[in-house]
C-alpha atoms as a PDB file:
ATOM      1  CA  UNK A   1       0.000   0.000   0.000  1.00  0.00           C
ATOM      2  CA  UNK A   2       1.258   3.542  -0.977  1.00  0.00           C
ATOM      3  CA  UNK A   3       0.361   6.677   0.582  1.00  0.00           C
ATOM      4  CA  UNK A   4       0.714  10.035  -0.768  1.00  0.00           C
ATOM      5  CA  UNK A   5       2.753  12.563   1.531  1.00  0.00           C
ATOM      6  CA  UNK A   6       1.406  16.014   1.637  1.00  0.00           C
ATOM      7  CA  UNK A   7       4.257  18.901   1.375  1.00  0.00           C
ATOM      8  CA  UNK A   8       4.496  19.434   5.056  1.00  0.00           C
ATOM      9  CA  UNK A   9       4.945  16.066   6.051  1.00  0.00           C
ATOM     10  CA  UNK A  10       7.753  15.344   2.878  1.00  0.00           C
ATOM     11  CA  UNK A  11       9.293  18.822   4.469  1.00  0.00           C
ATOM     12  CA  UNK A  12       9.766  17.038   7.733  1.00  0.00           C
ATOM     13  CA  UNK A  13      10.709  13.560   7.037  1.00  0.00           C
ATOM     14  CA  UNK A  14      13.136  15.234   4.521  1.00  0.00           C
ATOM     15  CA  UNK A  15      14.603  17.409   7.212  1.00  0.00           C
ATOM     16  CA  UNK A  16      14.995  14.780   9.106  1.00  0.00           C
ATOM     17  CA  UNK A  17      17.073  12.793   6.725  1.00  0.00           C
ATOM     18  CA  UNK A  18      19.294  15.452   6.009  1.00  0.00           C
ATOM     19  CA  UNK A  19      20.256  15.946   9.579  1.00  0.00           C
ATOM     20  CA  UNK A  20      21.206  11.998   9.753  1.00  0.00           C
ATOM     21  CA  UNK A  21      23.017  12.692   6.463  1.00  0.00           C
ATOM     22  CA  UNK A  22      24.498  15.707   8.015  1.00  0.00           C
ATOM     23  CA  UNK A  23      25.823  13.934  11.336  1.00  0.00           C
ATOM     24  CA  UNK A  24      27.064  11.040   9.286  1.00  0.00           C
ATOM     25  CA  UNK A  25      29.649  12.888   7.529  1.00  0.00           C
ATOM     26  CA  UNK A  26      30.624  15.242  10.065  1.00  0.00           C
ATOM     27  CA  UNK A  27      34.285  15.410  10.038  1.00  0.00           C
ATOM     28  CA  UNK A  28      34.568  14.726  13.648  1.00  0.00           C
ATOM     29  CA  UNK A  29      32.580  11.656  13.328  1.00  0.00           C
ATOM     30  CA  UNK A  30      28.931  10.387  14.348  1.00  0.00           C
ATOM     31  CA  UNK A  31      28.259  11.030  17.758  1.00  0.00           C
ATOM     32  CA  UNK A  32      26.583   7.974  18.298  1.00  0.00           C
ATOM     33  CA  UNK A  33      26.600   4.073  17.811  1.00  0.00           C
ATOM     34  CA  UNK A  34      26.692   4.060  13.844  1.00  0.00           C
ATOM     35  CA  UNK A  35      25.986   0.214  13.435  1.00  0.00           C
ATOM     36  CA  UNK A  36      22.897   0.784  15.325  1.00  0.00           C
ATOM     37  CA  UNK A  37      21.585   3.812  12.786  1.00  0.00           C
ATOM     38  CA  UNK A  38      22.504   1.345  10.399  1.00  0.00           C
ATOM     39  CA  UNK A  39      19.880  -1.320  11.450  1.00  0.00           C
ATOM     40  CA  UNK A  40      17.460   1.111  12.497  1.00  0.00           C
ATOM     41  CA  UNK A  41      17.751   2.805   9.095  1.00  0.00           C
ATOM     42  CA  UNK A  42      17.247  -0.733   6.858  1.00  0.00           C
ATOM     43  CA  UNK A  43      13.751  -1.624   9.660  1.00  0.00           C
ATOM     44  CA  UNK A  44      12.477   1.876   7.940  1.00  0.00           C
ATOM     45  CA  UNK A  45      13.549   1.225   4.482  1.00  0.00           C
ATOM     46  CA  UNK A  46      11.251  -2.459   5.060  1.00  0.00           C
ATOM     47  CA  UNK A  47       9.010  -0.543   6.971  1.00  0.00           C
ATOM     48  CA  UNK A  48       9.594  -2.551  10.362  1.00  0.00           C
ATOM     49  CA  UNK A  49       8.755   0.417  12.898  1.00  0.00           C
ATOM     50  CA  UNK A  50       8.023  -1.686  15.681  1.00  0.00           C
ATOM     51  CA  UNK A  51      11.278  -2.542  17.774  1.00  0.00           C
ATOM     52  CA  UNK A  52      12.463  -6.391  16.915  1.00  0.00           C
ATOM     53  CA  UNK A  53      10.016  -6.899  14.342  1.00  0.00           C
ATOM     54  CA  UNK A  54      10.680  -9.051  11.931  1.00  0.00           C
ATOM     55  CA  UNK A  55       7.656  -9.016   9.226  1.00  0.00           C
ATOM     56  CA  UNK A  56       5.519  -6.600   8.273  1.00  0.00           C
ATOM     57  CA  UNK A  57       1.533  -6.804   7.210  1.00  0.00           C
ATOM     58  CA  UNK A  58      -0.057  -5.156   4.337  1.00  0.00           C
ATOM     59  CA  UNK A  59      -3.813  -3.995   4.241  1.00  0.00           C
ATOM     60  CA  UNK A  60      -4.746  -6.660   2.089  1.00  0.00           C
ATOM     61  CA  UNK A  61      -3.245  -9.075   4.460  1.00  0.00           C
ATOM     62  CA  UNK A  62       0.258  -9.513   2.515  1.00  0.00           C
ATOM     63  CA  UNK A  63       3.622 -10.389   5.203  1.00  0.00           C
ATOM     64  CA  UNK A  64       6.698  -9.364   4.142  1.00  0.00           C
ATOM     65  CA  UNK A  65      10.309  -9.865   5.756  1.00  0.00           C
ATOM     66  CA  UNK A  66      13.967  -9.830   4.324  1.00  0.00           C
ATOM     67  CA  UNK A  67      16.560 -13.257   4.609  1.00  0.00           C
ATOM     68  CA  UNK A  68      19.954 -13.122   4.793  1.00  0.00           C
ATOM     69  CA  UNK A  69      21.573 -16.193   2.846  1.00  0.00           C
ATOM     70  CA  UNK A  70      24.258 -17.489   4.648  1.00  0.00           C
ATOM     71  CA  UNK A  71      25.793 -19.280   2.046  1.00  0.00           C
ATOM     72  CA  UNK A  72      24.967 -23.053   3.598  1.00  0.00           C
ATOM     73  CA  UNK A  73      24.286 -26.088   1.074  1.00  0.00           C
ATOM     74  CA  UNK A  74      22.003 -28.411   1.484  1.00  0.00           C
ATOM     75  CA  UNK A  75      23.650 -31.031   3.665  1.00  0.00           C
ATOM     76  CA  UNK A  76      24.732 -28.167   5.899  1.00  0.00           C
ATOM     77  CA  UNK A  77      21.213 -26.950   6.273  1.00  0.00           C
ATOM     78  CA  UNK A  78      20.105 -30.431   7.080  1.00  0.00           C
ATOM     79  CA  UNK A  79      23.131 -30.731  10.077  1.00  0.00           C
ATOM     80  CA  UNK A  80      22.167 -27.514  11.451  1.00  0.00           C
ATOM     81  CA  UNK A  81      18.462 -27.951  12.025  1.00  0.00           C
ATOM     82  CA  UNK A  82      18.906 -32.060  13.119  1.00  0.00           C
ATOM     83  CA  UNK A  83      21.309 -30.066  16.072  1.00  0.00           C
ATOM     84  CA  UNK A  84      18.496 -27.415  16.711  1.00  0.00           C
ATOM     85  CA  UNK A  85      16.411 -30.455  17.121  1.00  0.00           C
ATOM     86  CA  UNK A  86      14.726 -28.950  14.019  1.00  0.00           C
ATOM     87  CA  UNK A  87      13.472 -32.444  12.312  1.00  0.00           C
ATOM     88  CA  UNK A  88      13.708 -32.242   8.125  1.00  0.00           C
ATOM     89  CA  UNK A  89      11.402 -34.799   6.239  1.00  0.00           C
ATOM     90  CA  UNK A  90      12.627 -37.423   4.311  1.00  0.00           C
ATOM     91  CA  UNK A  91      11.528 -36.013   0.935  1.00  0.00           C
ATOM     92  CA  UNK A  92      12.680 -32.362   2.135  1.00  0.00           C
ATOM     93  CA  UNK A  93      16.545 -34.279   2.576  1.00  0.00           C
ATOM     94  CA  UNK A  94      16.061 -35.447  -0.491  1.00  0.00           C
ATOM     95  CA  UNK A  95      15.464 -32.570  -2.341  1.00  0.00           C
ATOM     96  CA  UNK A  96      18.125 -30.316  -0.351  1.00  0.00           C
ATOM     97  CA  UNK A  97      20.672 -33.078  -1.250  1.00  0.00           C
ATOM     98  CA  UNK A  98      19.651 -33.018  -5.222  1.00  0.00           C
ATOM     99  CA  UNK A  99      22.664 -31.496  -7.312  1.00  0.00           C
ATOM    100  CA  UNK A 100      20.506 -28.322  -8.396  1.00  0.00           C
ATOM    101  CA  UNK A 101      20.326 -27.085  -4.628  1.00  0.00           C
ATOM    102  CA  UNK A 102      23.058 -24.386  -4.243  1.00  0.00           C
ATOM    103  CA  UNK A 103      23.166 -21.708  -1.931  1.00  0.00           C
ATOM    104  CA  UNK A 104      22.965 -18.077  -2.834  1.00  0.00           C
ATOM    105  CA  UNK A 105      26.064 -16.247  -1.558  1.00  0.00           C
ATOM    106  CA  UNK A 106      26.422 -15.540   2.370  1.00  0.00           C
ATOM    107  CA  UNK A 107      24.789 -12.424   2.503  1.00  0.00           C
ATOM    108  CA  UNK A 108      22.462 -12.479  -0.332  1.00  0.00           C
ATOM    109  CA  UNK A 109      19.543 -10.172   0.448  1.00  0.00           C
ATOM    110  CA  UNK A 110      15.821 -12.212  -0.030  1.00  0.00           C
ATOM    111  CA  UNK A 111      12.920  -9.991  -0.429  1.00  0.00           C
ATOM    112  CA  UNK A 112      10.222 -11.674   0.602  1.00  0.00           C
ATOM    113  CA  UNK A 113       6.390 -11.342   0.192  1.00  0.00           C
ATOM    114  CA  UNK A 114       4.031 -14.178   1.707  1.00  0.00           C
ATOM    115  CA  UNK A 115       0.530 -14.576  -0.013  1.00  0.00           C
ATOM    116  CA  UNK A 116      -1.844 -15.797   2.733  1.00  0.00           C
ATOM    117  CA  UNK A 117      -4.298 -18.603   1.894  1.00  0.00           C
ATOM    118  CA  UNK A 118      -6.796 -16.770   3.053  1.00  0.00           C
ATOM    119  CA  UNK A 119      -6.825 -14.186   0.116  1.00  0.00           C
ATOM    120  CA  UNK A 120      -8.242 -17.136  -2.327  1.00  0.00           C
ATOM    121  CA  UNK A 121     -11.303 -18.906  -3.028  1.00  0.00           C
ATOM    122  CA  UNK A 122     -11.320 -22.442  -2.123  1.00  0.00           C
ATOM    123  CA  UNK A 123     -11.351 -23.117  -5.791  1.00  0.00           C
ATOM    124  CA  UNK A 124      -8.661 -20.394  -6.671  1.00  0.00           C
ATOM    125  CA  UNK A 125      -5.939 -22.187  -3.659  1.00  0.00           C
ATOM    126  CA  UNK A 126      -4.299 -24.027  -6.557  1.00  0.00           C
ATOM    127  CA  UNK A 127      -0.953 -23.339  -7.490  1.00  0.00           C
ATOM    128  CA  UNK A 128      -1.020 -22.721 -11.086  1.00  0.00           C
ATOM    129  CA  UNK A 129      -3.711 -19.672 -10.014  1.00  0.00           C
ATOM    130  CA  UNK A 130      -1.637 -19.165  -6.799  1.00  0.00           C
ATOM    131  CA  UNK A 131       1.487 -18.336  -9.235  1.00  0.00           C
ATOM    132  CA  UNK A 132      -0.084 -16.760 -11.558  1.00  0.00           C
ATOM    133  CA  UNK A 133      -1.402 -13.837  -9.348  1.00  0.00           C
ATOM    134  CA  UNK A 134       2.205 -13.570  -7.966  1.00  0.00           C
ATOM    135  CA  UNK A 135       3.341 -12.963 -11.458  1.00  0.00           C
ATOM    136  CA  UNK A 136       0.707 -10.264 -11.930  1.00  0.00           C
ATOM    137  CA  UNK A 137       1.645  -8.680  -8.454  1.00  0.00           C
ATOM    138  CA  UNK A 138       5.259  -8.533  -9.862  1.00  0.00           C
ATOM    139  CA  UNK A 139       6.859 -11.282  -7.593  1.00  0.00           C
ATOM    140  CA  UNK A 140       9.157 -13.690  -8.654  1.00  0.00           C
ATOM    141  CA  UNK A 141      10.121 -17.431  -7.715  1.00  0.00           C
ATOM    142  CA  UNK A 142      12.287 -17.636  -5.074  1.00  0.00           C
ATOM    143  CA  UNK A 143      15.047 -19.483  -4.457  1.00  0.00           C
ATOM    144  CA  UNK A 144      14.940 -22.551  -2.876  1.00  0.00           C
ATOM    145  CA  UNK A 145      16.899 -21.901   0.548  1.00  0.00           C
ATOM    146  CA  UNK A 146      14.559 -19.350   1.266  1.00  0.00           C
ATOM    147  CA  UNK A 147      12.386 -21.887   2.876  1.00  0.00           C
ATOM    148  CA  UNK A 148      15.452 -22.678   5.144  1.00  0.00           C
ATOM    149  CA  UNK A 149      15.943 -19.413   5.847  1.00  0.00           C
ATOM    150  CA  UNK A 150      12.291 -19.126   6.878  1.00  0.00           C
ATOM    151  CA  UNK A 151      12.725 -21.898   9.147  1.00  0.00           C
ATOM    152  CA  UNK A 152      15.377 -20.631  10.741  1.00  0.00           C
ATOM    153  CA  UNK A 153      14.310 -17.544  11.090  1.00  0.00           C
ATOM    154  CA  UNK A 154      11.147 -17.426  12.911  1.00  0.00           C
ATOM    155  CA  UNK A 155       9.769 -19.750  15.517  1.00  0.00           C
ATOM    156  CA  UNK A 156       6.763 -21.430  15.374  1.00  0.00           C
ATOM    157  CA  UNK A 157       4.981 -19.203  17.821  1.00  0.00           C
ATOM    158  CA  UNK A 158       5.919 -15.974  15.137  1.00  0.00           C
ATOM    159  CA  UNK A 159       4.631 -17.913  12.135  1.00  0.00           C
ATOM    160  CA  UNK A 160       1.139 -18.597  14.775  1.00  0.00           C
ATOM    161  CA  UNK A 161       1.015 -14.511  14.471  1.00  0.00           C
ATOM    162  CA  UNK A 162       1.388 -14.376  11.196  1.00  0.00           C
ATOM    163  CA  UNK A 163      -2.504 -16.410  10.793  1.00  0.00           C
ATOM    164  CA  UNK A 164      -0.299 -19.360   9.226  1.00  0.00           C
ATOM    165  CA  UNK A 165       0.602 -22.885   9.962  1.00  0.00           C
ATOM    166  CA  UNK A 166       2.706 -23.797   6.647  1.00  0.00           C
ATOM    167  CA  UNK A 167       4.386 -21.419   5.000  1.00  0.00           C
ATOM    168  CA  UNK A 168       5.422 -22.826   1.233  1.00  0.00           C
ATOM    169  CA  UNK A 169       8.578 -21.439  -0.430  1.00  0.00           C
ATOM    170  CA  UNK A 170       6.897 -21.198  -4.515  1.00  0.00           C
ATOM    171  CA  UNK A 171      10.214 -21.927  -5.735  1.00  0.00           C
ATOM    172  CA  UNK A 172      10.678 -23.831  -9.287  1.00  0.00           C
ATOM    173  CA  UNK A 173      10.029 -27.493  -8.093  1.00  0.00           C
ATOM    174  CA  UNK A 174      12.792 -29.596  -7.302  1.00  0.00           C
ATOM    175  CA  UNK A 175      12.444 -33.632  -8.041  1.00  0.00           C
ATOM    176  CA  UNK A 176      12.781 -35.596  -4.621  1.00  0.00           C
ATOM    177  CA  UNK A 177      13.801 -39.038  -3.916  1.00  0.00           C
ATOM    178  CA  UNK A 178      10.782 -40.598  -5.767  1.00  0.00           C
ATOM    179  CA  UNK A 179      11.236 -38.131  -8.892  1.00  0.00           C
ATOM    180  CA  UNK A 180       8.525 -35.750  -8.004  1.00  0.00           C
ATOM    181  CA  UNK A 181       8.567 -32.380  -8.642  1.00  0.00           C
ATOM    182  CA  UNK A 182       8.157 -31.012  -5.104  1.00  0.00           C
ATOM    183  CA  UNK A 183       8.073 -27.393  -3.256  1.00  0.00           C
ATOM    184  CA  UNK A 184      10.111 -26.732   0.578  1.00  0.00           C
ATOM    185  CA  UNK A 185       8.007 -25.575   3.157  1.00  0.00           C
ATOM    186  CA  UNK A 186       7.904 -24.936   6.851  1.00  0.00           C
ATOM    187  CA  UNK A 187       5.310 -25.917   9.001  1.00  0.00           C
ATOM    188  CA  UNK A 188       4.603 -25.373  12.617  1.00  0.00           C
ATOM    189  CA  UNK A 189       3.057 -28.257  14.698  1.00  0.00           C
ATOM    190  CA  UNK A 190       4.515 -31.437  13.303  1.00  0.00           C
ATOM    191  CA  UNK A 191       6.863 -33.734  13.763  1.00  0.00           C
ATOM    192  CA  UNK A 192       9.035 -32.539  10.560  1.00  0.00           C
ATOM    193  CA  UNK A 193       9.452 -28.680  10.940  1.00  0.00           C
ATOM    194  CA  UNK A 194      10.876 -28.452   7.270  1.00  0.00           C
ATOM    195  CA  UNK A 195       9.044 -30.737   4.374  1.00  0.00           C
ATOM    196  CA  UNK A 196       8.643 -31.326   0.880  1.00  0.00           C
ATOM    197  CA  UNK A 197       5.366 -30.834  -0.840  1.00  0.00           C
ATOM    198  CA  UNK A 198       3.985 -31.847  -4.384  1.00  0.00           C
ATOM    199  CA  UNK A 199       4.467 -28.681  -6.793  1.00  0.00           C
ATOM    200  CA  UNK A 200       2.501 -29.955 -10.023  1.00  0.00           C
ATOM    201  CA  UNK A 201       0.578 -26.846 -10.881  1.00  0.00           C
ATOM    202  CA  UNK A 202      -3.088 -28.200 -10.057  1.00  0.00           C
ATOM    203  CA  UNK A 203      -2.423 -28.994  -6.274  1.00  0.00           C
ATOM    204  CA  UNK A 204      -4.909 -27.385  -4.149  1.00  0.00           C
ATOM    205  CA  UNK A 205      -3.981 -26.097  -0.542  1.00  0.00           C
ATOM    206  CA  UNK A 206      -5.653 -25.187   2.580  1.00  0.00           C
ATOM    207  CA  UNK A 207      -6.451 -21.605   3.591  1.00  0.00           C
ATOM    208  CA  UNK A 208      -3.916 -21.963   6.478  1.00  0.00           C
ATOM    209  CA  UNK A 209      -1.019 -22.118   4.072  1.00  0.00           C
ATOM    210  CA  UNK A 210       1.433 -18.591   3.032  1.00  0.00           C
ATOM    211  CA  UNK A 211       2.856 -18.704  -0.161  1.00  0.00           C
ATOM    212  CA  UNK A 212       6.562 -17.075   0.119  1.00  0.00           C
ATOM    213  CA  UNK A 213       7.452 -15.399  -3.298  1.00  0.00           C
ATOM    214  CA  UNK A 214      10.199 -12.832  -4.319  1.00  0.00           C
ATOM    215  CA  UNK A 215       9.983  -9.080  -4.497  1.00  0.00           C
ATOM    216  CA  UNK A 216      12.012  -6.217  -5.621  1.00  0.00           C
ATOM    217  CA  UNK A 217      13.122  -4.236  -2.378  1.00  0.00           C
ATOM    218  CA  UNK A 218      10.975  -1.947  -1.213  1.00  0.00           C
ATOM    219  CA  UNK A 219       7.133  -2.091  -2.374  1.00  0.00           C
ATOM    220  CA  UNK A 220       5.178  -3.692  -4.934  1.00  0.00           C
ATOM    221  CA  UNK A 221       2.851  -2.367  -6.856  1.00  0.00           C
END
């Protein structure tokens, strides 16, 4: 959602940012802790106002967060959740281990935007229609350690607040160890916290389900 600024308020917030720009460059150096501004400044670029937020909420319901690759391959991600006590699903090993799963490099931004079930006809929760309103909102498949970085991310009480119990990572589907073409997700209440799911572009989903695409930074229009 966009919101015009009227002249007074762009006066003020643009004030504002000069006098961090201003401080910032003083010879003498900024006067306070400058890795702090720095985190403070990228919540207000994402729009995270509320101290420790991670995700933000649209007005038509829409989360959004940013991940931080780390650089991990698949058999890395599997070690580290296993000594979390994170379990990963058979099919989700599979799929992490398959030769096409490489890691982004550490410190690859991921722009996320999660689609809530909710926003879709019982009919229209199918993932060919699911993708193809992503594509018209101007989001992109992801890659497919997102959903690993969602996982480890937020806890299952966070993903509660967000009104979700799975959240599916709409990357391009990756054959498991029977040869399907299947999708990561994370889920909160089950014995595997990180699964595999069937991505064939008529399976239908429940209204509890996100679906985590890619955005440019900042908003979508």
């Amino acid at each position: 959602m966009s919101i015009i600024l009227n002249g007074d308020l762009q006066a003020r917030l643009g004030g504002k940012l000069a006098e961090i720009s201003r401080q910032v460059f003083l010879q003498k150096g900024y006067g306070f802790d400058p890795e702090k501004l720095d985190v403070f400044l990228q919540r207000a670029i994402e729009g995270r106002f509320q101290e420790g937020s991670k995700w933000t909420r649209d007005a038509d319901g829409v989360i959004r967060f940013t991940l931080i690759s780390n650089g991990k391959a698949g058999e890395e991600w599997i070690t580290h959740f296993t000594a979390k006590g994170l379990s990963v699903g058979r099919y989700a090993q599979s799929v992490l281990r398959y030769k096409n799963f490489k890691p982004t490099k550490a410190g690859t931004p991921h722009h996320i935007a999660v689609l809530p079930g909710k926003l879709y006809s019982d009919d229209g929760r199918i993932t060919r229609l699911i993708r193809a309103d992503a594509k018209k909102r101007k989001m992109t498949d992801p890659h497919a350690e997102v959903a690993c970085l969602i996982r480890d991310m937020f806890s299952d009480e966070e993903i509660k607040e967000m009104g979700l119990d799975w959240i599916i990572t709409m990357h391009e589907p990756i054959p498991d160890s029977d040869g399907s073409p299947s999708v990561l997700g994370t889920y909160r209440f089950s014995d595997c916290r990180l699964s595999a799911y069937y991505g064939e572009p008529d399976r239908r989903w429940d209204r509890d389900n996100g679906f985590a695409f890619s955005v440019p930074q900042g908003p979508v229009a």
